[in-house]
C-alpha atoms as a PDB file:
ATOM      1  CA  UNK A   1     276.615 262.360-181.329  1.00  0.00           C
ATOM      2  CA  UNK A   2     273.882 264.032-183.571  1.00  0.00           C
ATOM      3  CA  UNK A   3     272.182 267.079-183.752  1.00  0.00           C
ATOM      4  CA  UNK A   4     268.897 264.715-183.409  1.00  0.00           C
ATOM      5  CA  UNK A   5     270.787 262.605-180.598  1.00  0.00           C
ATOM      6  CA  UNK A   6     271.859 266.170-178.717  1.00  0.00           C
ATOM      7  CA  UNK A   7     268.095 267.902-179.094  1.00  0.00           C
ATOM      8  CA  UNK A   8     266.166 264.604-177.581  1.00  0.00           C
ATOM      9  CA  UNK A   9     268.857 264.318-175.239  1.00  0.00           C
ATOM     10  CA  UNK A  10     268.584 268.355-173.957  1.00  0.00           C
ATOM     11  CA  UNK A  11     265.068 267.197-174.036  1.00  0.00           C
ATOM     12  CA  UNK A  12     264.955 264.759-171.710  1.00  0.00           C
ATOM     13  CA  UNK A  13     267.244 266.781-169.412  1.00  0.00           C
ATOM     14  CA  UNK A  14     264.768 269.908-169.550  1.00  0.00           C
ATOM     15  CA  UNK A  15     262.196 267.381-168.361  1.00  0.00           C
ATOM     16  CA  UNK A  16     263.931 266.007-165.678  1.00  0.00           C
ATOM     17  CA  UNK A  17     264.889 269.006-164.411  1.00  0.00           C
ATOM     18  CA  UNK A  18     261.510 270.616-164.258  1.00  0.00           C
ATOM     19  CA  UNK A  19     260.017 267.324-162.550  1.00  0.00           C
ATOM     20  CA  UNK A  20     262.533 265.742-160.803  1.00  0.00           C
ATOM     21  CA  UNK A  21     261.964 268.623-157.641  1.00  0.00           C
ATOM     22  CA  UNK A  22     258.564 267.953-157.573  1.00  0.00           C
ATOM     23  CA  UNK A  23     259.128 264.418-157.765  1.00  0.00           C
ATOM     24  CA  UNK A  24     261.957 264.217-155.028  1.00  0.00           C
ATOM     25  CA  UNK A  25     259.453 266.454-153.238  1.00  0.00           C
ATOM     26  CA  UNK A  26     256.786 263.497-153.079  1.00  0.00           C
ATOM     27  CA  UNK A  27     259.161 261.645-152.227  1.00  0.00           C
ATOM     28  CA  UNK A  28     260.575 263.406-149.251  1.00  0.00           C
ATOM     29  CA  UNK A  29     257.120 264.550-147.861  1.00  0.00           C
ATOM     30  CA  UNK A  30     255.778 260.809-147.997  1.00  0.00           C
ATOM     31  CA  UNK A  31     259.382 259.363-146.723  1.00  0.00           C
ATOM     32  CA  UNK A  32     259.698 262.032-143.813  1.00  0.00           C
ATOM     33  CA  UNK A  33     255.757 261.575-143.060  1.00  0.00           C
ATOM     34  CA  UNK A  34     256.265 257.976-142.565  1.00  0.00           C
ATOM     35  CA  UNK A  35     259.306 257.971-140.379  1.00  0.00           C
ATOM     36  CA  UNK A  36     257.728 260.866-138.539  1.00  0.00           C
ATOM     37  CA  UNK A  37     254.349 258.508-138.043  1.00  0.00           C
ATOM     38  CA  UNK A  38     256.787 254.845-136.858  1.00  0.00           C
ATOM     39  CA  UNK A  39     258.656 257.768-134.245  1.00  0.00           C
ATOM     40  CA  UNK A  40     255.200 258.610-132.815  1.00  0.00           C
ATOM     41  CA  UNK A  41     254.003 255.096-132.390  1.00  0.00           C
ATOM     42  CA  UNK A  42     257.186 254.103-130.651  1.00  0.00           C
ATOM     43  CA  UNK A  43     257.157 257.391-128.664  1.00  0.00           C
ATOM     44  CA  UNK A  44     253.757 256.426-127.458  1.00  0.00           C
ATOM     45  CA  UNK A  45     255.109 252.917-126.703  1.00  0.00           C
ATOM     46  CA  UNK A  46     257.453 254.115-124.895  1.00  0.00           C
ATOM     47  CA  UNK A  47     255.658 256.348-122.746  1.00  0.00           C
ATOM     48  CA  UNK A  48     254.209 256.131-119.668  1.00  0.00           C
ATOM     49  CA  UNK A  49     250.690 256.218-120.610  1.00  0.00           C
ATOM     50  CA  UNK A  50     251.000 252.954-122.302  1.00  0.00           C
ATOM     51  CA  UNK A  51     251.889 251.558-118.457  1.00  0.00           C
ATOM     52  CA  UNK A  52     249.485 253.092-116.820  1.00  0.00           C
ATOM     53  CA  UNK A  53     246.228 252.000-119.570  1.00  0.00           C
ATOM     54  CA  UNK A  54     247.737 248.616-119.082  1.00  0.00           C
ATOM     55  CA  UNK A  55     247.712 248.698-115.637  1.00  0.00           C
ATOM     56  CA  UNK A  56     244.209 250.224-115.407  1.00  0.00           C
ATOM     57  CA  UNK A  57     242.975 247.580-117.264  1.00  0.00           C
ATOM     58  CA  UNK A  58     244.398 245.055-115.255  1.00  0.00           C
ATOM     59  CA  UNK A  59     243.567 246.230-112.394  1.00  0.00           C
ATOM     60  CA  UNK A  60     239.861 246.812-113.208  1.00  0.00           C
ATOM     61  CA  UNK A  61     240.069 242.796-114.260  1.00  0.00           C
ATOM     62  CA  UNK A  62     241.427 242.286-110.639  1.00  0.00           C
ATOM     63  CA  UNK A  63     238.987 243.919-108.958  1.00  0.00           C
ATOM     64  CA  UNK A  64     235.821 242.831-111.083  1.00  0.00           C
ATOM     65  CA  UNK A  65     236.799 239.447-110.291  1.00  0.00           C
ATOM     66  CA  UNK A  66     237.674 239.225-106.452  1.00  0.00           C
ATOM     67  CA  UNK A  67     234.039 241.765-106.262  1.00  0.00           C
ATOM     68  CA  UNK A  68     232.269 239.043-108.228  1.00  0.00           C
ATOM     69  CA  UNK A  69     231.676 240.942-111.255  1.00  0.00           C
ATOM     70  CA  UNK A  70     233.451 239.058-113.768  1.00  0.00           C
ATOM     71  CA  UNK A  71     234.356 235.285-113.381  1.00  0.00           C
ATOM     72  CA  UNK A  72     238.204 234.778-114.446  1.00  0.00           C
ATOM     73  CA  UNK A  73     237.596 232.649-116.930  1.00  0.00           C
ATOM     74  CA  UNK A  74     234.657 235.080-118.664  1.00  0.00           C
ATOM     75  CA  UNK A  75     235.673 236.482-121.718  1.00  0.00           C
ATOM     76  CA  UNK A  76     235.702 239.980-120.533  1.00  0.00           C
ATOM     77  CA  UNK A  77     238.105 239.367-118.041  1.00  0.00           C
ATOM     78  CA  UNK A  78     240.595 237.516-120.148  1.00  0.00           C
ATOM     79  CA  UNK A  79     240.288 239.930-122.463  1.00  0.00           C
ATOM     80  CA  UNK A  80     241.023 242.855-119.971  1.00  0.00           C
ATOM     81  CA  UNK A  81     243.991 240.944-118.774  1.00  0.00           C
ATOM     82  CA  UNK A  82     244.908 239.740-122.262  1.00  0.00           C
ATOM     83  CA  UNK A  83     244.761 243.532-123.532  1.00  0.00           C
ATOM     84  CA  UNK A  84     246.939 244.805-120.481  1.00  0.00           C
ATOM     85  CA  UNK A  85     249.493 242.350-120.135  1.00  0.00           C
ATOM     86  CA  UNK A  86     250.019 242.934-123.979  1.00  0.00           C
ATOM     87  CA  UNK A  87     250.427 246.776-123.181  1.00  0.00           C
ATOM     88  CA  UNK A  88     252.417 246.356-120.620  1.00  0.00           C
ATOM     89  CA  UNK A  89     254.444 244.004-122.558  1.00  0.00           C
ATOM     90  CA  UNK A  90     255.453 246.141-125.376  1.00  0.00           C
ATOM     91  CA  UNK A  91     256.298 248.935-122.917  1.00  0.00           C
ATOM     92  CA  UNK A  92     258.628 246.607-120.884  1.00  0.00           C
ATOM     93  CA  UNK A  93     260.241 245.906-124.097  1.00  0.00           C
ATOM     94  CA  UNK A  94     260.707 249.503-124.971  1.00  0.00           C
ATOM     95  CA  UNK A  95     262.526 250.160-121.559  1.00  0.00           C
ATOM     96  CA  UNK A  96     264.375 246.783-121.850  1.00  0.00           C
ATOM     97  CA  UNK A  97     262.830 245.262-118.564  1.00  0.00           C
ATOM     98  CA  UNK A  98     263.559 241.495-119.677  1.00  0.00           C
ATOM     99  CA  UNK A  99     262.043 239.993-116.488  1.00  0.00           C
ATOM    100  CA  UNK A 100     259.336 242.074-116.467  1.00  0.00           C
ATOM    101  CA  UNK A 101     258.408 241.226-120.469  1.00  0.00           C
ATOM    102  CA  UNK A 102     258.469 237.786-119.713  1.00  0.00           C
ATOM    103  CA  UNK A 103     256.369 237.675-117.054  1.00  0.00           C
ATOM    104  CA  UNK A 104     254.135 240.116-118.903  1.00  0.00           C
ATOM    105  CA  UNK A 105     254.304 237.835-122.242  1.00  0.00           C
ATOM    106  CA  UNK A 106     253.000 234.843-120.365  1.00  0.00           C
ATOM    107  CA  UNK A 107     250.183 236.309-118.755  1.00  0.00           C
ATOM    108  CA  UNK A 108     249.190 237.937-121.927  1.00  0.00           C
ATOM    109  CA  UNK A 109     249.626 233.928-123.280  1.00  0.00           C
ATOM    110  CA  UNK A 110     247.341 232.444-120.346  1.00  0.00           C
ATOM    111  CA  UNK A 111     244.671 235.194-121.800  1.00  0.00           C
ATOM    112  CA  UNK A 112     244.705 234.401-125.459  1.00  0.00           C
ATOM    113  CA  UNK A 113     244.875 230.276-124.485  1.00  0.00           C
ATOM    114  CA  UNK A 114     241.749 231.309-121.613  1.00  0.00           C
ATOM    115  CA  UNK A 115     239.881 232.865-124.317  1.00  0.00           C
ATOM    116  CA  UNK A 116     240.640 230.109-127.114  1.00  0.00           C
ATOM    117  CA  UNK A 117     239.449 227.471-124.780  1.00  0.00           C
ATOM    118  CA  UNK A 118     236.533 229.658-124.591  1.00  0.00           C
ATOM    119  CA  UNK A 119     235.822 229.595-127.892  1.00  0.00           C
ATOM    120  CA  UNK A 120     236.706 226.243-128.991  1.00  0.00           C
ATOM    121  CA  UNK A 121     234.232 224.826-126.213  1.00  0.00           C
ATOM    122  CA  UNK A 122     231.180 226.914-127.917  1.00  0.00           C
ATOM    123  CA  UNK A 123     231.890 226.110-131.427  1.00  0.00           C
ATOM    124  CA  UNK A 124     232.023 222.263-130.079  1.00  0.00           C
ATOM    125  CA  UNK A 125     228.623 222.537-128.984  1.00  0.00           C
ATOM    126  CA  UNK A 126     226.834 220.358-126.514  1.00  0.00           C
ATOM    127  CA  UNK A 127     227.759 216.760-126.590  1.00  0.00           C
ATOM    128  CA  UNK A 128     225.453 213.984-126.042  1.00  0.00           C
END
């Protein structure tokens, strides 16, 4: 090794040393900030409140409909039941209710087909 070789080489090490923390810092604040952000979604998931919005919004579809409000095959209601099966499906998943997901998963799949029937028969237009 040179003297050249040993300077550049003390150098580099200098550097490192004085950025490295700061870099590892970054690192660890944008790492733990991240993990700390995916534990709060899947808190939330988890929770109860996602049941009970879910529910609500069922519900309210439920009731529209049989107080002829909404028609069940309106957009706003399959959207209501679309967006609350979907919460409730995630949250049965969470608390490994199998049963309950699936039955959850294909109501939420009745919604989205409801409201892509919808919307393929108005981009169709009127036929003569």
């Amino acid at each position: 090794m040179t003297w050249g070789q040993l300077v550049m080489n003390t150098w580099e090490l200098d550097r490192l040393l004085k950025h490295a923390p700061v870099e590892m810092k970054k690192d660890y604040i944008s790492n733990d900030f991240r993990m700390g952000m995916i534990d709060a979604i899947v808190s939330i998931a988890q929770s109860e409140l996602i049941a009970y919005v879910g529910m609500i919004l069922i519900l309210t579809a439920f009731f529209l409909e049989t107080r002829d409000v909404l028609h069940s095959k309106a957009l706003p209601y399959l959207g209501l039941m679309a967006s609350g099966s979907g919460l409730l499906a995630v949250r049965a998943y969470f608390i490994d209710e199998w049963a309950f997901l699936i039955l959850e998963i294909a109501w939420f799949i009745a919604a989205i087909w409801g409201v892509w029937s919808i919307s393929k028969k108005k981009g169709s237009g009127p036929t003569q």
